[in-house]
C-alpha atoms as a PDB file:
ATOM      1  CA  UNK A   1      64.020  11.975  98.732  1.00  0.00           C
ATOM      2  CA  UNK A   2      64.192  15.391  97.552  1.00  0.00           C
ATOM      3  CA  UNK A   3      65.786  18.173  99.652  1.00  0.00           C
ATOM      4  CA  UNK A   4      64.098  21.406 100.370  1.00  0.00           C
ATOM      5  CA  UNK A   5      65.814  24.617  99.540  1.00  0.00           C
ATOM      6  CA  UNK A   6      66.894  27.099 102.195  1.00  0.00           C
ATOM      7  CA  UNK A   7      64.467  30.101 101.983  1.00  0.00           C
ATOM      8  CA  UNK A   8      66.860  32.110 103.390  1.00  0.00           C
ATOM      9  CA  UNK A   9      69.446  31.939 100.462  1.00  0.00           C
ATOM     10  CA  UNK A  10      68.032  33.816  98.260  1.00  0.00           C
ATOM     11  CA  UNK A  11      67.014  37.033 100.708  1.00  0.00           C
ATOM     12  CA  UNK A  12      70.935  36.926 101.562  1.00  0.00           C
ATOM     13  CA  UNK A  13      71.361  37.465  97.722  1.00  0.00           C
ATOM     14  CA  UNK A  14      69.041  39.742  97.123  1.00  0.00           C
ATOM     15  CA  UNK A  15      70.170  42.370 100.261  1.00  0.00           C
ATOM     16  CA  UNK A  16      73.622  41.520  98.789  1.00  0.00           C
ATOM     17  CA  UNK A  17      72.602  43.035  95.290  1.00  0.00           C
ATOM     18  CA  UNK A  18      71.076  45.839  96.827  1.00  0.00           C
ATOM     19  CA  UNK A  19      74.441  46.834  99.181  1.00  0.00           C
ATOM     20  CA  UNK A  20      76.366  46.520  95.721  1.00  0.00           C
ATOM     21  CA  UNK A  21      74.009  49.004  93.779  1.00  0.00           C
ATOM     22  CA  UNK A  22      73.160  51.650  96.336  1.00  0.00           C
ATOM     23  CA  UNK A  23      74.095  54.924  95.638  1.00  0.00           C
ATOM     24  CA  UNK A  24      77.269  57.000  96.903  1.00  0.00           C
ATOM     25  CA  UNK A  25      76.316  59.517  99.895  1.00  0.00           C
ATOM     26  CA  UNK A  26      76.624  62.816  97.177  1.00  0.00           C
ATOM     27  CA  UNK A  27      79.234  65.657  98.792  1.00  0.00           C
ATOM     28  CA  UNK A  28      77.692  68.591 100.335  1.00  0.00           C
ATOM     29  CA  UNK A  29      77.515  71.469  97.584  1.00  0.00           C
ATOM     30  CA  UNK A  30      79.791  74.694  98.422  1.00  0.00           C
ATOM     31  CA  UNK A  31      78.102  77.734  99.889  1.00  0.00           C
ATOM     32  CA  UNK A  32      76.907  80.371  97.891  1.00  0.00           C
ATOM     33  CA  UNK A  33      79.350  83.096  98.011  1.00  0.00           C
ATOM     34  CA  UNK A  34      82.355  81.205  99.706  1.00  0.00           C
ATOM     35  CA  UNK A  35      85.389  81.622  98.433  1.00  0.00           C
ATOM     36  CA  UNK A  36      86.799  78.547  96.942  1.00  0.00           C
ATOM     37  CA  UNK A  37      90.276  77.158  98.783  1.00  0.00           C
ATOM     38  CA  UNK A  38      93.033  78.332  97.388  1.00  0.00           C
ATOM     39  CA  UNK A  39      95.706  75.018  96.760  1.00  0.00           C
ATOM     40  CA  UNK A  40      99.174  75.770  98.659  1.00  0.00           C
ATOM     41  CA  UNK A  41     101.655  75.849  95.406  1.00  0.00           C
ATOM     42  CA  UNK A  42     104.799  74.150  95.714  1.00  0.00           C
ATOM     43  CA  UNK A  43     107.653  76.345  96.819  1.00  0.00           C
ATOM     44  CA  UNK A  44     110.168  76.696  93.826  1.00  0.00           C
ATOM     45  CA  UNK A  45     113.974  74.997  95.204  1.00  0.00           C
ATOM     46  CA  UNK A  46     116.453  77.287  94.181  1.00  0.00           C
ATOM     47  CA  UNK A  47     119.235  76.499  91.579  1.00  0.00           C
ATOM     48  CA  UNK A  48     121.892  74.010  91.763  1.00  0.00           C
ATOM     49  CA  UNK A  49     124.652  76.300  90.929  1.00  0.00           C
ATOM     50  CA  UNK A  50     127.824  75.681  88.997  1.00  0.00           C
ATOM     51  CA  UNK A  51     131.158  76.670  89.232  1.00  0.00           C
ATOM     52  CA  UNK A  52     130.083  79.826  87.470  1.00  0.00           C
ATOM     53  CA  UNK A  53     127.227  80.597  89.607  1.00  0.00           C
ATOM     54  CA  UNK A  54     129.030  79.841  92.775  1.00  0.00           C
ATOM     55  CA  UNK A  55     131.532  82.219  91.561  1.00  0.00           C
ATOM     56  CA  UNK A  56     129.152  84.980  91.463  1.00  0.00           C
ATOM     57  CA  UNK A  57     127.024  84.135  94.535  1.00  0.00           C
ATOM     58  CA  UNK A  58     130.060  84.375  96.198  1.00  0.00           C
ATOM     59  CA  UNK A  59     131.564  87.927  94.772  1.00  0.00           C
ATOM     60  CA  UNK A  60     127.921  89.774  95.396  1.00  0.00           C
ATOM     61  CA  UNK A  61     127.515  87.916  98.843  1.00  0.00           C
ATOM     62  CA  UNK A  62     131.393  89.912  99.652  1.00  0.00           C
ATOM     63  CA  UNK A  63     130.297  92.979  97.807  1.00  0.00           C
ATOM     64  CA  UNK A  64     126.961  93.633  99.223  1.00  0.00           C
ATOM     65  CA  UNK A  65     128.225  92.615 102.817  1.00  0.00           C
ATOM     66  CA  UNK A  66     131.064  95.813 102.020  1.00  0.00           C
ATOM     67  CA  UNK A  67     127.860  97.475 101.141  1.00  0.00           C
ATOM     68  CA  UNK A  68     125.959  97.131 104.189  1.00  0.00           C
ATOM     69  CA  UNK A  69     129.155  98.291 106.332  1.00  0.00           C
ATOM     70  CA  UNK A  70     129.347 101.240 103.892  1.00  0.00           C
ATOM     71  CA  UNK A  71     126.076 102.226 104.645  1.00  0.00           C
ATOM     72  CA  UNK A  72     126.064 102.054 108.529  1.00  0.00           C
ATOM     73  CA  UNK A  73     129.038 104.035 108.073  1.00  0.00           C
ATOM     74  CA  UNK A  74     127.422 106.928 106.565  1.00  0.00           C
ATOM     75  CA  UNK A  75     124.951 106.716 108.988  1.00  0.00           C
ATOM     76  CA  UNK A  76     126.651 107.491 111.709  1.00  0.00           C
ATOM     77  CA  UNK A  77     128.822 109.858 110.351  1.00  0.00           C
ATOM     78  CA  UNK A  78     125.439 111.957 109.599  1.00  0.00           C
ATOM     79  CA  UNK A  79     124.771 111.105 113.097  1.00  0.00           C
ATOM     80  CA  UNK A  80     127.727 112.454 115.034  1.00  0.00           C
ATOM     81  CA  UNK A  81     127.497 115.734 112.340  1.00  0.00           C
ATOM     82  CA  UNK A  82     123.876 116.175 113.229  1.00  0.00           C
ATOM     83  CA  UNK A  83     124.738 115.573 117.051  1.00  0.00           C
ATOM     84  CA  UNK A  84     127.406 118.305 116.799  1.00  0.00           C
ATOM     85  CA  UNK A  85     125.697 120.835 115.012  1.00  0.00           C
ATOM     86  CA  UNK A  86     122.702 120.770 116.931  1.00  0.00           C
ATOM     87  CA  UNK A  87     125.009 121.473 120.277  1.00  0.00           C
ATOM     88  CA  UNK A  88     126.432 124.031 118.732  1.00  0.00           C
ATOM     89  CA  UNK A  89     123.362 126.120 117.386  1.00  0.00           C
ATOM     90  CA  UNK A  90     121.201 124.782 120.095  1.00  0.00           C
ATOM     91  CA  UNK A  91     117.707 123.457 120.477  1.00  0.00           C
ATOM     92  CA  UNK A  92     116.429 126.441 117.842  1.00  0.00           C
ATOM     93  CA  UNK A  93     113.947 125.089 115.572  1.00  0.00           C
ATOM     94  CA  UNK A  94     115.124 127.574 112.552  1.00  0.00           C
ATOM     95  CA  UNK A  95     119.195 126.302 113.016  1.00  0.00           C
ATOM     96  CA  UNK A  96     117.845 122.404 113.453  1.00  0.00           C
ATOM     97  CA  UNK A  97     116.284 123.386 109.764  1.00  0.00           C
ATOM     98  CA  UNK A  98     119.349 124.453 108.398  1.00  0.00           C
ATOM     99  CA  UNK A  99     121.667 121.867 109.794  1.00  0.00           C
ATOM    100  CA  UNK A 100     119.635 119.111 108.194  1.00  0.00           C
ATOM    101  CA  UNK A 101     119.669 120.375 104.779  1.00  0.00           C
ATOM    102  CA  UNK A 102     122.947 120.951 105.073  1.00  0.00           C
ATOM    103  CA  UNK A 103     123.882 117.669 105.721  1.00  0.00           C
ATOM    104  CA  UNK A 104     121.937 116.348 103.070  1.00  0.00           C
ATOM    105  CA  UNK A 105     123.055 118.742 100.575  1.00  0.00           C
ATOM    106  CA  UNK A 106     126.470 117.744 101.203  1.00  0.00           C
ATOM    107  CA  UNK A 107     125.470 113.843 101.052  1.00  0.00           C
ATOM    108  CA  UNK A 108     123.879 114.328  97.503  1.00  0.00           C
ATOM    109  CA  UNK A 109     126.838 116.333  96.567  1.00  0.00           C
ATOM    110  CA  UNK A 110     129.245 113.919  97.799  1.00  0.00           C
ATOM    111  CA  UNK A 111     127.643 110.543  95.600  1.00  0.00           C
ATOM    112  CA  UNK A 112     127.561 113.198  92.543  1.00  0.00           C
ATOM    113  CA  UNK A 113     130.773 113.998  92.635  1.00  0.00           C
ATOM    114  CA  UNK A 114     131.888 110.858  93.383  1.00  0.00           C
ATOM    115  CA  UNK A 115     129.453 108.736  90.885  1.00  0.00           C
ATOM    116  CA  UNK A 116     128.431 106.844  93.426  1.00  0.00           C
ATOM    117  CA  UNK A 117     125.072 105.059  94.111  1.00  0.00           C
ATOM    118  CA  UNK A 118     122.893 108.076  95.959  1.00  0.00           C
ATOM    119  CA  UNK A 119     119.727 105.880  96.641  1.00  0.00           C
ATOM    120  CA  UNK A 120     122.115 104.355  99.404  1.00  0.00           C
ATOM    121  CA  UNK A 121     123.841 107.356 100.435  1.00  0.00           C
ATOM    122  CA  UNK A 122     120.327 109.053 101.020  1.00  0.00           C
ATOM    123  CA  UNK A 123     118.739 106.292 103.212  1.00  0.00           C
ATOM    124  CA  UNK A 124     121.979 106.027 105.363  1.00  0.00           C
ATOM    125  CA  UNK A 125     122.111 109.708 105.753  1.00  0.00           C
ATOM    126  CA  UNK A 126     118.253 110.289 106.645  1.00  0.00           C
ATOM    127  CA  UNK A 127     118.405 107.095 108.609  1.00  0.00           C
ATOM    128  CA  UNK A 128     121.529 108.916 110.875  1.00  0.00           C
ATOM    129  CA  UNK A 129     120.112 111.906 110.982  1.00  0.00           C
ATOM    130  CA  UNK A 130     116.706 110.971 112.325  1.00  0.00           C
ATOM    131  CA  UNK A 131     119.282 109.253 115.041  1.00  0.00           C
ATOM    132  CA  UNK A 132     121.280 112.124 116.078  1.00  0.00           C
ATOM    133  CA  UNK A 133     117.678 114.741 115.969  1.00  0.00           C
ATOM    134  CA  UNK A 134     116.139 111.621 118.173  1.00  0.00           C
ATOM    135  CA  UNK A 135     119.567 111.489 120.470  1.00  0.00           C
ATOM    136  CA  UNK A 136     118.891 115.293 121.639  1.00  0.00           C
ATOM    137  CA  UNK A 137     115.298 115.034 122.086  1.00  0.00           C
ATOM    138  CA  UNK A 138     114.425 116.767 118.565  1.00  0.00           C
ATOM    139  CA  UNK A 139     111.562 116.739 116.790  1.00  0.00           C
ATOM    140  CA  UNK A 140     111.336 114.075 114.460  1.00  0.00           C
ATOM    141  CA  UNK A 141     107.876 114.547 112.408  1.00  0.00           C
ATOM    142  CA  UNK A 142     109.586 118.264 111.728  1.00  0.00           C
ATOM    143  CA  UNK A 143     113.123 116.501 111.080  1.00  0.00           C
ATOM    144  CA  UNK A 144     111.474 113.846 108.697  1.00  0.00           C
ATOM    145  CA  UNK A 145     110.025 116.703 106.508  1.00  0.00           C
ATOM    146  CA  UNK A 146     112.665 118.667 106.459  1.00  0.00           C
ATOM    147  CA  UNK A 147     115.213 115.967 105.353  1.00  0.00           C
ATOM    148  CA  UNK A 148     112.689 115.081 102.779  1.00  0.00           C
ATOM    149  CA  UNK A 149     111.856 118.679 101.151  1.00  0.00           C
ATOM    150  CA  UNK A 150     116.023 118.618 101.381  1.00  0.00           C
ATOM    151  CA  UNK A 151     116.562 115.318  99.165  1.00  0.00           C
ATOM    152  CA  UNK A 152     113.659 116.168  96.797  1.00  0.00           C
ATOM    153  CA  UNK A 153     115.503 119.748  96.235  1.00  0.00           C
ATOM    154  CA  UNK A 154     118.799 118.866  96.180  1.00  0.00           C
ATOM    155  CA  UNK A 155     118.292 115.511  93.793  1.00  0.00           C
ATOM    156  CA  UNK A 156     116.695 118.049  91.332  1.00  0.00           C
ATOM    157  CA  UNK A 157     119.042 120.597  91.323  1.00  0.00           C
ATOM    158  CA  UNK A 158     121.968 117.856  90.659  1.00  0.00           C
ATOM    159  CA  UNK A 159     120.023 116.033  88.125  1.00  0.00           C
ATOM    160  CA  UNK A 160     119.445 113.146  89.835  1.00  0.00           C
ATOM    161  CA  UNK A 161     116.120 110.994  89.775  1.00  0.00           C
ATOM    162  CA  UNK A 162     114.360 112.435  91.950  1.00  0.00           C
ATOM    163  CA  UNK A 163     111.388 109.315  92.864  1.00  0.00           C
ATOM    164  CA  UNK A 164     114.601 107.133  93.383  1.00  0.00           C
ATOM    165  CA  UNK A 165     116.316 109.812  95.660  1.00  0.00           C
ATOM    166  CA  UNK A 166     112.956 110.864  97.888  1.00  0.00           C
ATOM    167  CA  UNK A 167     112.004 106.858  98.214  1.00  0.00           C
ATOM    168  CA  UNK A 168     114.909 105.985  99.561  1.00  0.00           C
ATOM    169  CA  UNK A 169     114.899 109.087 102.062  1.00  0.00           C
ATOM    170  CA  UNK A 170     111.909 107.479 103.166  1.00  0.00           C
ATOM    171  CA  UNK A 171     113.044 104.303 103.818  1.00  0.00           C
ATOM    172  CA  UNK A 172     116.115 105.516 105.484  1.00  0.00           C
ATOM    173  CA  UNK A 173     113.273 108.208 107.720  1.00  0.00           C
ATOM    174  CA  UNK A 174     111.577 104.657 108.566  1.00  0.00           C
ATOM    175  CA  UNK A 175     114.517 103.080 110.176  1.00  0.00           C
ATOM    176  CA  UNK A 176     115.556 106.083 112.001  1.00  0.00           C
ATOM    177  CA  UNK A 177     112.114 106.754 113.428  1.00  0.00           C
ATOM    178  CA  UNK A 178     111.871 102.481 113.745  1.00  0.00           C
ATOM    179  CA  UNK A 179     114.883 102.447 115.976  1.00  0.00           C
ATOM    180  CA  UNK A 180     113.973 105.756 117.408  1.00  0.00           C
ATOM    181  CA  UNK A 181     110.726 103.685 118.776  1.00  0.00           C
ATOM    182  CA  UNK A 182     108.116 106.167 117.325  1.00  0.00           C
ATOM    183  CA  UNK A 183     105.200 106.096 114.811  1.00  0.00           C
ATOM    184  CA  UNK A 184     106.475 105.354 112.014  1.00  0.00           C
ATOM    185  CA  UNK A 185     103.318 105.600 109.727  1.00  0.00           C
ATOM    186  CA  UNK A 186     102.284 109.217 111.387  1.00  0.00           C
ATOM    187  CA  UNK A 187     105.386 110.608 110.031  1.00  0.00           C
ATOM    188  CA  UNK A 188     106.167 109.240 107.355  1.00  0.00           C
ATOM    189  CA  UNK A 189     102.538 110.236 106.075  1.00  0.00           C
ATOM    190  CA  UNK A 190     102.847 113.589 107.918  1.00  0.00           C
ATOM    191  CA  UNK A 191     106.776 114.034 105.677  1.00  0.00           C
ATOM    192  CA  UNK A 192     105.149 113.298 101.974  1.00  0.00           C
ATOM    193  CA  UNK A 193     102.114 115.327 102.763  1.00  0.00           C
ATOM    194  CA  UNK A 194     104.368 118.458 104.291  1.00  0.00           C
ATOM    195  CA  UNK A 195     106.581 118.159 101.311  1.00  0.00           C
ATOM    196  CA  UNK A 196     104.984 117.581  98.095  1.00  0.00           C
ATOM    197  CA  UNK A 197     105.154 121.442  97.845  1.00  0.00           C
ATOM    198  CA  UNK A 198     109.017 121.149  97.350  1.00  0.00           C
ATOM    199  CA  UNK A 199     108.248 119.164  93.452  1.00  0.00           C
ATOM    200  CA  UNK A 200     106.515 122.530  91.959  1.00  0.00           C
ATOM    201  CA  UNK A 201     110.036 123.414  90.780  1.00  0.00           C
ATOM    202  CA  UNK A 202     110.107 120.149  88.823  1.00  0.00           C
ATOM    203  CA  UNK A 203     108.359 119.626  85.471  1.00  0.00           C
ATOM    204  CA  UNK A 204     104.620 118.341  85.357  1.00  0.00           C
ATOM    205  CA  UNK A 205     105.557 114.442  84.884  1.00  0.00           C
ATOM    206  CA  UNK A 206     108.306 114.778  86.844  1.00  0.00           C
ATOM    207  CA  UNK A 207     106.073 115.670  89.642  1.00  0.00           C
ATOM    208  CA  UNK A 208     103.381 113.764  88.811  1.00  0.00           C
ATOM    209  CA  UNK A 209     105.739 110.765  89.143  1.00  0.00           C
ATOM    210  CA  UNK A 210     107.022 111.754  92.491  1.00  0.00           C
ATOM    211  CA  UNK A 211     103.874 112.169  94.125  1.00  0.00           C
ATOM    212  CA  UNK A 212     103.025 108.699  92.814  1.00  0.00           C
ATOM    213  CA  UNK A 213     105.795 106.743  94.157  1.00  0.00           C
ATOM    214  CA  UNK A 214     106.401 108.587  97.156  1.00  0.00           C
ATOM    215  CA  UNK A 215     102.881 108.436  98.459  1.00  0.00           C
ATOM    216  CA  UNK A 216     102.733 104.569  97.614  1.00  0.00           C
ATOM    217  CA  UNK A 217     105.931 104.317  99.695  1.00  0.00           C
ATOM    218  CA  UNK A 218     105.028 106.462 102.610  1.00  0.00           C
ATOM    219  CA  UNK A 219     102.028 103.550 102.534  1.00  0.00           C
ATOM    220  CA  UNK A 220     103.649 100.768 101.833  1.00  0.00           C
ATOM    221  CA  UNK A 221     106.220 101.748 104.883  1.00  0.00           C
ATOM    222  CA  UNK A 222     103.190 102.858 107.242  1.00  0.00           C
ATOM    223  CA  UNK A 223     101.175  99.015 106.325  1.00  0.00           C
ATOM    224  CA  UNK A 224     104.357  97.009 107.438  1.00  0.00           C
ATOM    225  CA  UNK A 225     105.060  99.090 110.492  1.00  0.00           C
ATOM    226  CA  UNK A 226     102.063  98.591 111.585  1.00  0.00           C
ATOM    227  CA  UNK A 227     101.812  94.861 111.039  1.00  0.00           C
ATOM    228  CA  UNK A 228     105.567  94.935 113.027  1.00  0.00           C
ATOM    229  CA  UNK A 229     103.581  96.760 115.510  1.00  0.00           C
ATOM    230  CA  UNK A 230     100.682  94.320 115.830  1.00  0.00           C
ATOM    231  CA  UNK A 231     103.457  91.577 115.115  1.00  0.00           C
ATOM    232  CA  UNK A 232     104.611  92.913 118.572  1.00  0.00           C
ATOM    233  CA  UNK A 233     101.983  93.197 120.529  1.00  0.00           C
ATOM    234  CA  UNK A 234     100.591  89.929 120.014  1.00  0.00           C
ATOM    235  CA  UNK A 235     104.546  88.480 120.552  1.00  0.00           C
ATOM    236  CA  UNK A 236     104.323  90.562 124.305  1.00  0.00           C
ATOM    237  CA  UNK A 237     101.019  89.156 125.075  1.00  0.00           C
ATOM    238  CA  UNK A 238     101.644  85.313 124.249  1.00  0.00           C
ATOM    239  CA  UNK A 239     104.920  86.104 126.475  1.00  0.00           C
ATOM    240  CA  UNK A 240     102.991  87.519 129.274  1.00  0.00           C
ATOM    241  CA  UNK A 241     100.296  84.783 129.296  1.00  0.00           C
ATOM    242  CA  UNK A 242     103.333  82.228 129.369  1.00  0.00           C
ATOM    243  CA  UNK A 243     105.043  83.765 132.295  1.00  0.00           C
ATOM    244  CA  UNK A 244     101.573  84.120 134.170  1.00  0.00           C
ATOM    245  CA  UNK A 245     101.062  80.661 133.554  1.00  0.00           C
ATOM    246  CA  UNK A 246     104.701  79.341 134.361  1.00  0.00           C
ATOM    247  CA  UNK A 247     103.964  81.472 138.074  1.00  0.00           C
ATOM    248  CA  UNK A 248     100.426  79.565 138.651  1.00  0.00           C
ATOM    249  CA  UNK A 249     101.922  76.239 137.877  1.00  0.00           C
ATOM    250  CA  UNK A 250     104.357  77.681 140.653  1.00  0.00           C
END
């Protein structure tokens, strides 16, 4: 006797040839106008050095560590002149002038003579002598300007490059006024804007060139201190809330 075949069999088949050719859910198109996502790139691992390379990792590591001492150095001998000087001339706004540019007359004078690298002996110099004008309650947007008019002149009338010389015056202003807890952007703007007067003794490109990097510096330092500054706040906040918290748990 013949057996039937299970109807079901076939349904089972067919449902399983349907599974097998349906079509992939497609992925949702991007946005118009959203930015596509940048891919992370792989950090770059530094070199496996030699004996050479060791060699000379280790000789700059030594000579830019001297470096760094050399610099605070100068720094606070600007600072203890500037300190001095204004004690002995007093709080007048006219001697404060013409202590400053003395002191950084003799600096530029000093790495001249010398041969020495004046990009460093500026910063430390304007970076002390922001300190000492800040120690006896100076003013330091008037200080800042000063010092700068004073590198821009003096780097000229040595021969000196005078971008190099005024950039690193502002770097050195930066740290001073950092340290010195005051607005660093303010016065740094207020110092390029006050003395891009002093370049008119200085040759068309030579100014032109000046104004360039000096004003992308005064920017450049008056972006980051402000990030530090936000970098700050936020850092003083999330410590607050943590405290607050560590008292309720209390």
């Amino acid at each position: 006797m013949a057996t039937r075949a299970s109807p079901a069999a076939p349904k089972r088949r067919v449902a399983s040839r349907s599974r097998a050719g349906a079509a992939k859910p497609r992925a949702a198109a991007p946005r118009k106008g959203a930015k596509p996502v940048a891919k992370a790139k792989p950090r770059a691992r530094p070199a496996l050095l030699g004996t050479p390379g060791l060699a000379v990792r280790q000789g700059l590591v030594e000579s830019l560590e001297r470096m760094r001492v050399i610099e605070s150095e100068i720094a606070q001998l600007s600072r203890r002149v500037v300190l001095a000087s204004f004690a002995a001339a007093g709080a007048a706004a006219g001697e404060a002038t013409v202590v400053l540019r003395d002191v950084v007359a003799g600096a530029i004078q000093a790495a001249d003579v010398a041969g020495t690298e004046l990009p460093l002996a500026v910063k430390a110099v304007a970076k002390g002598a922001i300190a000492g004008v800040h120690e006896v309650r100076g003013n330091l947007p008037r200080a800042a300007t000063t010092i700068l008019k004073a590198v821009i002149s003096q780097a000229n009338a040595v021969g000196a490059e005078v971008s190099a010389a005024a950039r690193s015056a502002l770097q050195g202003i930066a740290e001073g006024v950092s340290e010195a807890d005051g607005d660093v952007g303010v016065i740094a703007r207020a110092a390029v804007r006050n003395s891009l007067a002093t370049t008119k003794d200085l040759g068309a490109l030579a100014v032109e060139a000046v104004r360039q990097i000096v004003v992308g510096s005064a920017e450049g330092i008056a972006e980051i201190a402000e990030a530090n500054r936000a970098a700050a706040k936020r850092s003083q906040a999330a410590s607050q809330g943590a405290g607050a918290q560590a008292a309720t748990a209390r």
